[in-house]
Protein backbone atom coordinates (compact mmCIF):
# COMPACT_ATOMS: atom_id res chain seq x y z
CA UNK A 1 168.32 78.57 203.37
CA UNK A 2 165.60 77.44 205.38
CA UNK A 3 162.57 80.60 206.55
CA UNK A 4 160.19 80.11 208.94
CA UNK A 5 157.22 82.38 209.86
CA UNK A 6 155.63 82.52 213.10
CA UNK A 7 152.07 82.28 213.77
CA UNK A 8 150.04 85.51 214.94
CA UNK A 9 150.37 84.30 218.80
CA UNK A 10 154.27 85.30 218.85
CA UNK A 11 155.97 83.41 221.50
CA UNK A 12 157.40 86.27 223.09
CA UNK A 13 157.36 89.91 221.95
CA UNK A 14 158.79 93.84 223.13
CA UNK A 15 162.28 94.00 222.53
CA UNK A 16 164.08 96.38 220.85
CA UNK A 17 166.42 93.02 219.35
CA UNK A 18 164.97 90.18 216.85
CA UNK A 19 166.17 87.20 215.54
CA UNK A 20 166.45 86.01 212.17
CA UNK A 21 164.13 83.26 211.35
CA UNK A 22 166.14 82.43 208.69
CA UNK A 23 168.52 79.14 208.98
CA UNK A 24 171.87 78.58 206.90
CA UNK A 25 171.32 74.65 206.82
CA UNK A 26 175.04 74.21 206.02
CA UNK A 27 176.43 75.90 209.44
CA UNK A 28 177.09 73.38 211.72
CA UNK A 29 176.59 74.90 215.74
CA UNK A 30 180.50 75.84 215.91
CA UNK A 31 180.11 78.26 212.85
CA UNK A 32 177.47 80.05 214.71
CA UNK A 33 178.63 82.82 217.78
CA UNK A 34 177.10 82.29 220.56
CA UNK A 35 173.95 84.41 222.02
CA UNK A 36 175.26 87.43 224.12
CA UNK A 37 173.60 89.48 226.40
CA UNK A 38 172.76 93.10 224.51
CA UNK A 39 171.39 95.29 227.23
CA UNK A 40 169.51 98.57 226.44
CA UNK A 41 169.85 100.21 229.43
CA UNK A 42 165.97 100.21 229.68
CA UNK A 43 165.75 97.02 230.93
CA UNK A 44 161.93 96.58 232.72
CA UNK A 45 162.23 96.15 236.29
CA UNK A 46 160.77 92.34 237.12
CA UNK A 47 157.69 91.06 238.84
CA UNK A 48 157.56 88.66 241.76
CA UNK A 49 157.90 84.90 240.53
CA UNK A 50 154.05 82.91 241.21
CA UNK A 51 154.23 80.92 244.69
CA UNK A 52 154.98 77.73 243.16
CA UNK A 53 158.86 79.08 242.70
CA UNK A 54 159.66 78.62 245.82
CA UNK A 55 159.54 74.74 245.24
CA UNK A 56 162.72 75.46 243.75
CA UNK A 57 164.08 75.80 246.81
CA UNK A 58 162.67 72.78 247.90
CA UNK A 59 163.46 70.33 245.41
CA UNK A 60 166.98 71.70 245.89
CA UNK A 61 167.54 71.15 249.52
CA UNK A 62 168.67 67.37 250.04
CA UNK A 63 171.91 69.29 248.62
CA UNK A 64 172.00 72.94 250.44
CA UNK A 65 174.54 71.61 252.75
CA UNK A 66 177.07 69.24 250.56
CA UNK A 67 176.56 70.64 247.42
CA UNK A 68 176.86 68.55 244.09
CA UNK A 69 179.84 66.82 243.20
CA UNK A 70 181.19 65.38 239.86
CA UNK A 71 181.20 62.37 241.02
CA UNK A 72 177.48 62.55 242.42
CA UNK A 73 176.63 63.78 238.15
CA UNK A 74 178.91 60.99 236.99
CA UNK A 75 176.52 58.22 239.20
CA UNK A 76 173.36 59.58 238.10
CA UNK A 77 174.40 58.22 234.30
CA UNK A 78 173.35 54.50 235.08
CA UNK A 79 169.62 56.16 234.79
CA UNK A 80 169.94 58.84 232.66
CA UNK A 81 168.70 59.37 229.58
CA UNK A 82 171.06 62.20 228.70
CA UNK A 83 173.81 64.23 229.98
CA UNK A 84 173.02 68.07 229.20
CA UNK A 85 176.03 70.55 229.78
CA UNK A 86 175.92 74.78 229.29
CA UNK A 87 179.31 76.37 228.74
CA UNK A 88 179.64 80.03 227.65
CA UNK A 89 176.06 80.56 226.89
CA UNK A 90 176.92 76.88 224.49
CA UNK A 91 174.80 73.40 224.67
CA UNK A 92 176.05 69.72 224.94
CA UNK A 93 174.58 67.03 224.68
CA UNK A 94 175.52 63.16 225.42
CA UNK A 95 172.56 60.32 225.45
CA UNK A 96 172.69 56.87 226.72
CA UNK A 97 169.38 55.89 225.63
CA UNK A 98 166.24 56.46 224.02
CA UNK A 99 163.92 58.10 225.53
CA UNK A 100 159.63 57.99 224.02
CA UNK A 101 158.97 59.72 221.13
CA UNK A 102 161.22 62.92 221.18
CA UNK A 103 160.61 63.89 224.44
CA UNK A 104 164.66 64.43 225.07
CA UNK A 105 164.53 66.54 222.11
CA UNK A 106 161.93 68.93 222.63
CA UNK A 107 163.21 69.27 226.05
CA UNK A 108 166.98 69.81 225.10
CA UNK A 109 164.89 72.77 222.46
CA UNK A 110 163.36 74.34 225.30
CA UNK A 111 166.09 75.00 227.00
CA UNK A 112 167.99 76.39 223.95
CA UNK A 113 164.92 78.70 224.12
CA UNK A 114 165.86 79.84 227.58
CA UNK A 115 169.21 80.59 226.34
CA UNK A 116 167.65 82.75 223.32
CA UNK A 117 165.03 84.29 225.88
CA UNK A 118 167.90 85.02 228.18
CA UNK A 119 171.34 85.25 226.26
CA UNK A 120 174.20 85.59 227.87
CA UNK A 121 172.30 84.96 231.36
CA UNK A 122 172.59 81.30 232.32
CA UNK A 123 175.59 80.07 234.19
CA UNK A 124 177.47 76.82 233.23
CA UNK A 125 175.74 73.99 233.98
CA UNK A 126 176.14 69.97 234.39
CA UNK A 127 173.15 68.15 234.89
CA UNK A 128 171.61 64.57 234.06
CA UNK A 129 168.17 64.25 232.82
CA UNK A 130 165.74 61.48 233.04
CA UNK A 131 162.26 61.52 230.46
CA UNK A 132 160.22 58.61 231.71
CA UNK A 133 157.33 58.72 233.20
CA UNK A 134 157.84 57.75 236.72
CA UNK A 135 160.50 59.84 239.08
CA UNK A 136 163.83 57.45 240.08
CA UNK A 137 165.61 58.36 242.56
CA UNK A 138 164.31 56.95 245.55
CA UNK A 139 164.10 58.35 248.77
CA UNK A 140 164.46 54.62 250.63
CA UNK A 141 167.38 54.04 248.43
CA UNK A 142 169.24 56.37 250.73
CA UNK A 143 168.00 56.11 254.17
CA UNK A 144 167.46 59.05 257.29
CA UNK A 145 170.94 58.65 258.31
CA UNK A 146 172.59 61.90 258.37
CA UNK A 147 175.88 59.72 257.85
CA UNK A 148 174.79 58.67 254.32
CA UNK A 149 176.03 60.68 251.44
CA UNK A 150 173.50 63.09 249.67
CA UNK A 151 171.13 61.41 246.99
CA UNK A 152 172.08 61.59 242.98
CA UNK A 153 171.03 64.69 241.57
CA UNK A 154 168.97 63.68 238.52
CA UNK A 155 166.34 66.45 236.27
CA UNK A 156 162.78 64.81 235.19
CA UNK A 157 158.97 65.85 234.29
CA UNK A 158 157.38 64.70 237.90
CA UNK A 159 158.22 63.98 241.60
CA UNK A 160 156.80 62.52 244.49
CA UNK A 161 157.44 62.36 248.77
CA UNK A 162 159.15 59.35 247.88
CA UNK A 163 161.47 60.72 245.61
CA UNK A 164 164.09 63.19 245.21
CA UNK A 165 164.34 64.25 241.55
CA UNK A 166 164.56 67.81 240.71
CA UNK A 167 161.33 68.89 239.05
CA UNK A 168 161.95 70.40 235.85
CA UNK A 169 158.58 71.51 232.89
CA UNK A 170 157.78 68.95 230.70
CA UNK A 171 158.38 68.32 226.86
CA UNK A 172 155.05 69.32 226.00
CA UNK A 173 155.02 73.21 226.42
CA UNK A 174 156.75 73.45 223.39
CA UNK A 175 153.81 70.87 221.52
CA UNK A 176 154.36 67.29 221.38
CA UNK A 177 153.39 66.29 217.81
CA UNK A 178 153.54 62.93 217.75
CA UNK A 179 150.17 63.66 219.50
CA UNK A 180 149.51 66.73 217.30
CA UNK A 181 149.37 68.78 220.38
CA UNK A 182 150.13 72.66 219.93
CA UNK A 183 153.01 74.56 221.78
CA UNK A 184 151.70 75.90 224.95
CA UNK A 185 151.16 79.32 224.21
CA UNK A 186 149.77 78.72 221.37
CA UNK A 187 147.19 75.98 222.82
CA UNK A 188 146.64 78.17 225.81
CA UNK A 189 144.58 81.08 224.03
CA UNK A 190 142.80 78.17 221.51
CA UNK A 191 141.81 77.04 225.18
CA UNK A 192 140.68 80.55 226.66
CA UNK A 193 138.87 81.12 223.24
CA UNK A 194 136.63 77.85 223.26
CA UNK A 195 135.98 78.59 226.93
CA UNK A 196 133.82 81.95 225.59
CA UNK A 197 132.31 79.69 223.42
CA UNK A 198 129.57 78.39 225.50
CA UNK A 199 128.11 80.09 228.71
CA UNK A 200 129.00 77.45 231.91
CA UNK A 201 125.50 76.92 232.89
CA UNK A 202 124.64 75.48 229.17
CA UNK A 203 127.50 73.17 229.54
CA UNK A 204 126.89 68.91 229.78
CA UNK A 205 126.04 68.83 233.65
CA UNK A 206 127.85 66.00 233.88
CA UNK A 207 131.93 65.09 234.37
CA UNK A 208 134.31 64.43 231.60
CA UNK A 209 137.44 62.56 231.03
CA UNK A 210 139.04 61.83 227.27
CA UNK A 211 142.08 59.52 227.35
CA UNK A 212 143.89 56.30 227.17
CA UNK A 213 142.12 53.88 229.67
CA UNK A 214 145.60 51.50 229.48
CA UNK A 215 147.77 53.89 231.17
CA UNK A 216 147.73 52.99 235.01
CA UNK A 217 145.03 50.45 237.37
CA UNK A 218 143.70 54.65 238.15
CA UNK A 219 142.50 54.99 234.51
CA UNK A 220 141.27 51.08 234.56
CA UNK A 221 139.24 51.75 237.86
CA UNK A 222 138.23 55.24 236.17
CA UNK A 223 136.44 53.15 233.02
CA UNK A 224 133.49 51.84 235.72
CA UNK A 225 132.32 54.91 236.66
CA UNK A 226 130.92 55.84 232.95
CA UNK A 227 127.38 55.48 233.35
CA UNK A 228 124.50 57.69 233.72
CA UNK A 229 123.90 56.61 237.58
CA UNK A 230 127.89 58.41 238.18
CA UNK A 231 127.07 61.30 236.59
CA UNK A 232 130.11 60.54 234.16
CA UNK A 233 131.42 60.47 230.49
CA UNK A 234 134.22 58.58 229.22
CA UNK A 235 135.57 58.63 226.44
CA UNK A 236 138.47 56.77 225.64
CA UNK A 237 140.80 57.21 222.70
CA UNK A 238 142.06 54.67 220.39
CA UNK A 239 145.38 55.35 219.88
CA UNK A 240 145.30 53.42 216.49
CA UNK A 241 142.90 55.23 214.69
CA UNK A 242 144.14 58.80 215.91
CA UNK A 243 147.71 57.85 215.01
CA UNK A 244 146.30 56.86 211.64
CA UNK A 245 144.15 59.79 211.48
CA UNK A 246 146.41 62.65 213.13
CA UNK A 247 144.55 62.93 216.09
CA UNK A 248 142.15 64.95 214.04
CA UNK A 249 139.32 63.87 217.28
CA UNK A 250 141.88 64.49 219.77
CA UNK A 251 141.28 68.26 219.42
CA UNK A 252 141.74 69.80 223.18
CA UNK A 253 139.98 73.18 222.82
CA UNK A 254 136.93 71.02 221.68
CA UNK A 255 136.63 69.44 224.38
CA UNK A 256 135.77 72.28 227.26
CA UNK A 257 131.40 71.43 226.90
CA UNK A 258 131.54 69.98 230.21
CA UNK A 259 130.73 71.62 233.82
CA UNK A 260 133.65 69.47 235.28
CA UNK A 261 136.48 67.48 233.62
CA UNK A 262 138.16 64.85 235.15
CA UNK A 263 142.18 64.06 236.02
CA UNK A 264 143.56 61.19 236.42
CA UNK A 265 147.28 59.65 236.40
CA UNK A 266 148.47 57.42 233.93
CA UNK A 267 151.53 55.59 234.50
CA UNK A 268 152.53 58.74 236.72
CA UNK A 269 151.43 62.34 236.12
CA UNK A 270 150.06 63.41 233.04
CA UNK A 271 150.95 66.36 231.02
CA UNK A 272 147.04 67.03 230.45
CA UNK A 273 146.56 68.77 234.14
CA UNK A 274 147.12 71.75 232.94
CA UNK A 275 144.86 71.24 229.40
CA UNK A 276 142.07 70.36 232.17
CA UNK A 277 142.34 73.50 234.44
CA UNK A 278 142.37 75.41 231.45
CA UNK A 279 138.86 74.71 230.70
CA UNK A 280 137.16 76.82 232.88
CA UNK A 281 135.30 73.70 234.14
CA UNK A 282 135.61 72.22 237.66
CA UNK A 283 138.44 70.15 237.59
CA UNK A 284 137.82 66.80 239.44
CA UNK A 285 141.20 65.76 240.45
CA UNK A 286 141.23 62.15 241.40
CA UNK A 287 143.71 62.15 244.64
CA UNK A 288 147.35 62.96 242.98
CA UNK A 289 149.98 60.76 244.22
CA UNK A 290 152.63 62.83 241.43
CA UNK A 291 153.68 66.38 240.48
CA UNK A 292 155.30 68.82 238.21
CA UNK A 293 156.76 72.20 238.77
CA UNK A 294 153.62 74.22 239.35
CA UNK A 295 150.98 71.81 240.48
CA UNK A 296 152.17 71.72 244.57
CA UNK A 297 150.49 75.09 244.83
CA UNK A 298 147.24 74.30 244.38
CA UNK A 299 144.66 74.09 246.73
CA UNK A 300 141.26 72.15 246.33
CA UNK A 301 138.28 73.58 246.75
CA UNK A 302 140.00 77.30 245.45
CA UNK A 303 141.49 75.71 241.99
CA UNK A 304 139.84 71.59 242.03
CA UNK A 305 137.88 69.96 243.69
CA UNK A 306 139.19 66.31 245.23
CA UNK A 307 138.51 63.13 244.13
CA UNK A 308 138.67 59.78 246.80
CA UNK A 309 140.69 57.65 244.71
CA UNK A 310 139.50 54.74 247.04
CA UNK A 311 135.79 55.46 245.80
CA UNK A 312 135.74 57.20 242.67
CA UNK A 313 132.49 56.41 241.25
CA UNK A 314 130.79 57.60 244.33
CA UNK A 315 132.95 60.59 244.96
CA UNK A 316 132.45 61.88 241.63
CA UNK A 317 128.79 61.73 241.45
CA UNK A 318 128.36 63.35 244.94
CA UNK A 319 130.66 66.34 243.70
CA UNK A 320 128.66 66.60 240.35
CA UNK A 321 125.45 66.67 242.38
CA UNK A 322 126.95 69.32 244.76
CA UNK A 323 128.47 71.96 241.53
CA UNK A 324 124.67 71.32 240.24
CA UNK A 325 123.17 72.61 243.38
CA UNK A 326 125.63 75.17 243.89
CA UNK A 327 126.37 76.58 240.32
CA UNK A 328 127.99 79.61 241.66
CA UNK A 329 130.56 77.88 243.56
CA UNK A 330 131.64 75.08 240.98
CA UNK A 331 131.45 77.73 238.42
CA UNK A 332 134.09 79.70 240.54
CA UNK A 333 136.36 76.72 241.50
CA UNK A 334 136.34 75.92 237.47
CA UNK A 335 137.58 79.97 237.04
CA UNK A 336 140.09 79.71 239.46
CA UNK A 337 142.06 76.85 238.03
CA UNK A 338 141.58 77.96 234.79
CA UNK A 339 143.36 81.72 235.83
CA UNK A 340 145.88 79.70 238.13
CA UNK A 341 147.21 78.52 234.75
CA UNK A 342 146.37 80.93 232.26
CA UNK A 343 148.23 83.86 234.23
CA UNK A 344 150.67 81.74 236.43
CA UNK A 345 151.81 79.34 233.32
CA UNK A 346 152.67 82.21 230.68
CA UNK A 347 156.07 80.77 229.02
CA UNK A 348 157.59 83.62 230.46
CA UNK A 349 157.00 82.23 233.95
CA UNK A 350 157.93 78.69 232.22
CA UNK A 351 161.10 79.84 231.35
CA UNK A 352 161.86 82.02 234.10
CA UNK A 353 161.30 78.98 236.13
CA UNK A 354 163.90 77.30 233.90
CA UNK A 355 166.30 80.00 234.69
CA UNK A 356 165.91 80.03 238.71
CA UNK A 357 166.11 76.55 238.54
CA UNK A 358 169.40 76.39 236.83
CA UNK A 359 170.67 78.95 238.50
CA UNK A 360 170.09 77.82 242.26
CA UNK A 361 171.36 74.27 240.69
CA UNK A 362 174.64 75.81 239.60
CA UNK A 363 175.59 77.71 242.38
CA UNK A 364 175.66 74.08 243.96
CA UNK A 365 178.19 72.54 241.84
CA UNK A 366 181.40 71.78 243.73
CA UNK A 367 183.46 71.84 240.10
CA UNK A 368 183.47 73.59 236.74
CA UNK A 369 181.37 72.30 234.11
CA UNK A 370 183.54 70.95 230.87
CA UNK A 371 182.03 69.41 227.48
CA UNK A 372 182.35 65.96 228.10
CA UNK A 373 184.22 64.04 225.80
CA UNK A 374 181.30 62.57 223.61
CA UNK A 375 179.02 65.18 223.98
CA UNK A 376 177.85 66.97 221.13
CA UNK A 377 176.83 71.03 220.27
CA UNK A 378 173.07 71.67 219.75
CA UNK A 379 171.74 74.65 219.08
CA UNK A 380 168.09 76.41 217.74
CA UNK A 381 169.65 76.39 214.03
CA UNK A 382 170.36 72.55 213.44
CA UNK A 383 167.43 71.35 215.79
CA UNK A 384 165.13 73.15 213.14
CA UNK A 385 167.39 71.96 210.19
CA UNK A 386 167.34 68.51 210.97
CA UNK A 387 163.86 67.82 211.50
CA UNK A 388 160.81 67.67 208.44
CA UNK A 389 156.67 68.38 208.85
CA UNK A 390 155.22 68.43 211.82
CA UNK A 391 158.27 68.53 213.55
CA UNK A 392 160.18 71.27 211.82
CA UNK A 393 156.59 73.26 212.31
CA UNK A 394 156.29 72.88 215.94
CA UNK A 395 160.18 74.32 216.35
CA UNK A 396 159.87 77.14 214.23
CA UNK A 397 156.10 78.15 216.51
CA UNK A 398 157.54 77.49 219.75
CA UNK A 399 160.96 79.42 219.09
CA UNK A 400 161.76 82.44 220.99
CA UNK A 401 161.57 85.32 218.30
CA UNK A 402 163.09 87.83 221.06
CA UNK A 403 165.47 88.32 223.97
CA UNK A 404 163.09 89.82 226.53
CA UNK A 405 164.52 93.32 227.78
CA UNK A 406 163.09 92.49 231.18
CA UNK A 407 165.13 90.41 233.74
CA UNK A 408 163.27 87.23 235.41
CA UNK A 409 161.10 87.71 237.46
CA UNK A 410 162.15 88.01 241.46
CA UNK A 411 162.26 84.77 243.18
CA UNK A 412 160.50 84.34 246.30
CA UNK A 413 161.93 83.25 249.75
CA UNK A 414 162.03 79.91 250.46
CA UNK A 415 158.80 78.21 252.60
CA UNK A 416 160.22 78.46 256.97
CA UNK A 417 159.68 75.44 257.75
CA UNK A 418 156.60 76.07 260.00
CA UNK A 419 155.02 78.09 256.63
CA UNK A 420 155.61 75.39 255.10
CA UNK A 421 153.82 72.65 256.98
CA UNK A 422 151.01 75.46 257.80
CA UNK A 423 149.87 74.93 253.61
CA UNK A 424 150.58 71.27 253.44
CA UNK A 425 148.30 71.30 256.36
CA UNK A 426 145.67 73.32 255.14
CA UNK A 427 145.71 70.81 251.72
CA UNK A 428 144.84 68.18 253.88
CA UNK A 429 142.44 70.13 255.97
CA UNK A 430 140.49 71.62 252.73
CA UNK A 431 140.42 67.88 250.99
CA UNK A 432 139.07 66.78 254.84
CA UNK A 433 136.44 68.67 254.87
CA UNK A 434 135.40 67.36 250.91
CA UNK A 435 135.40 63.88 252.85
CA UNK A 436 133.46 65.08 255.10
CA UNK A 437 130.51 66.18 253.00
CA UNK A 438 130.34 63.27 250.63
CA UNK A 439 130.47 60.88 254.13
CA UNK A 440 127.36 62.82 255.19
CA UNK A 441 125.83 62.92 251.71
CA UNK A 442 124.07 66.45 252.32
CA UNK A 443 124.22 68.45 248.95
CA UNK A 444 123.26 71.95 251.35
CA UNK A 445 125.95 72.45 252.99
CA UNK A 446 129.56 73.71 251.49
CA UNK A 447 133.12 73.23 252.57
């Protein structure tokens, strides 16, 4: 019998229902009943979903009209890294390759969170999920033709306008610790507590980036600009000595002393946006050409501030100049992102998310799911069992202790189309007018 205790931060709390934290190590997933949905009869009435749900809709639409076949799923395999399958409130699993470090497993646990969070709620699914880095199904790869059939439906971390894979969160919500990074939630409030740690006006005046310089010509290009002249501090990690050393320096609620913090892409997007925005300071966001689930809503100059990729050196010292001359301002920017994604990136919305997503997704399937013939049962009990250390650790703090007696939140309409291009046009508009001042060079004036 295998116990686990959960830290003081509890995942998830305020039901009237727990589960046992204890594990029977000899149970294999077909011994076990599946989750069921108990309902009180109190159930809370639910909240409106943040803004950035309605990309749902979005990423969804290139199939609104033909729906998803099984033979659409069965294409998507040649890229896949695993075939993921829900039927009755049960999880399958088939992999055709390895994906880096245990991303595939950490994301195949999160979603078995979901199903604790929510039991009995999720519909069958059939989906195929990529982990790279970089999104693969390619918008060219199918043409405008209305004639062509509808692109493969594939899951994965990060999208882009030339892409059509269906945004799903990232690996590293429930910790990643290969990298010693905590679960989310847990990381989140170590985050929000360093940020009271030092008042923003007594932080380094100057902008901050920590990181591996390898990852991406962005990062390479990045590496110039740390000098005193750019205002700038790099500090780039050795990946040897922290993997030797546990990432003991790596620490990322140590590292919020700066007025502005810097993000840049690696090979694609980087799970560290949201460690960034956390920190109260202004986020510098070097010109994004990726994104994950909740980044499309935000706006620069309310939650960043945006960084010409073309002339980074230059653009970053003129917006470190400007938050210096106008504290008030930077120090609000810096406050904004930091809220954005300590109140709009609870898990709760994480996993609500999740569930919207999967639902929408199923209600497109043309066919009912089936266990495929060499897919395997997962579930919480023998993810925890068959894992040691750090591993084991990070499972047992990231489970979901309770079903919530709440329903998910309310999703919101999807964008009209003339909504739609209205805030895509007022991104570019708000980034203009950054161009703007840094062309002119005159520190007085603000966007």
């Amino acid at each position: 019998m295998i116990t686990g205790s959960f830290p003081k931060k509890s995942i998830l709390l305020g039901t009237s229902q727990t589960y046992s934290s204890e594990f029977d190590c000899s149970r294999n997933c077909s011994d076990i009943s599946p989750l069921v949905n108990v309902s009180t009869g109190n159930n809370v009435p639910s909240e409106s979903c943040p803004e950035y749900f309605k990309w749902i809709h979005e990423d969804l639409r290139p199939w609104e009209v033909t729906g998803i076949t099984k033979e659409m799923i069965e294409k998507a395999k040649k890229k896949a890294h695993l075939n993921l399958v829900i039927v009755d409130g049960r999880v399958y699993i088939e992999k055709f390759k390895k994906a880096y470090h245990t991303r595939d497993a950490v994301t195949i646990w999160g979603i078995l969170q979901l199903l604790r969070m929510y039991p009995g709620k999720l519909p069958d699914v059939d989906l195929m999920f990529e982990c790279g880095d970089r999104p693969v199904i390619k918008k060219h790869d199918y043409g405008r033709s209305k004639a062509l059939k509808p692109p493969t439906p594939m899951f994965h971390y990060s999208g882009d306008d030339s892409s059509f894979d269906i945004v799903f969160p990232d690996w590293s919500f429930w910790g990643w610790p290969e990298l010693n990074i905590l679960p989310w939630e847990i990381l989140k409030e170590d985050l929000e507590e360093a940020n009271s740690r030092i008042k923003w006006s007594d932080r380094e005046p100057y902008a901050y980036w920590k990181g591996n310089p390898r990852l991406g010509l962005a990062r390479r290009d990045l590496v110039k600009c740390n000098a005193s002249d750019w205002n700038t501090r790099i500090d780039k990690v050795d990946w040897g000595h922290e993997t030797k050393h546990g990432f003991k320096t790596a620490d990322l609620a140590s590292q919020c002393t700066h007025r502005y913090k810097i993000y840049v892409e690696g090979v694609s997007w980087s799970v560290s946006e949201k460690y960034i925005l956390a920190c109260d300071s202004m986020s510098l966001i070097i010109n994004p050409r990726y994104y994950d689930f909740f980044t499309r809503s935000l706006l620069p100059t309310i939650h960043y501030w945006p960084i010409n990729e073309q002339s980074k050196c230059e653009s970053i010292k003129f917006a470190v100049e400007w938050g210096n001359k106008h504290m008030n301002k930077a120090q609000e920017i810096g406050k904004a992102g930091s809220k954005y994604v300590q109140e709009q990136l609870i898990m709760k919305y994480v996993y609500d998310y999740m569930f919207h997503l999967l639902n929408e997704y199923s209600k497109l399937l043309k066919y009912k799911p089936s266990v495929p013939l060499r897919a395997i049962e997962v579930c919480s009990e023998t993810m925890v069992c068959s894992v040691e250390g750090s591993m084991k650790k990070f499972r047992i703090h990231s489970m979901v202790k309770d079903p919530v007696n709440s329903s998910p939140c309310t999703m919101p309409s999807p964008y009209y189309p003339a909504e739609l291009e209205d805030f895509l046009g007022r991104k570019q508009n708000l980034t203009q007018q950054v161009r703007t001042l840094e062309e002119s060079g005159n520190l007085e004036l603000q966007p």
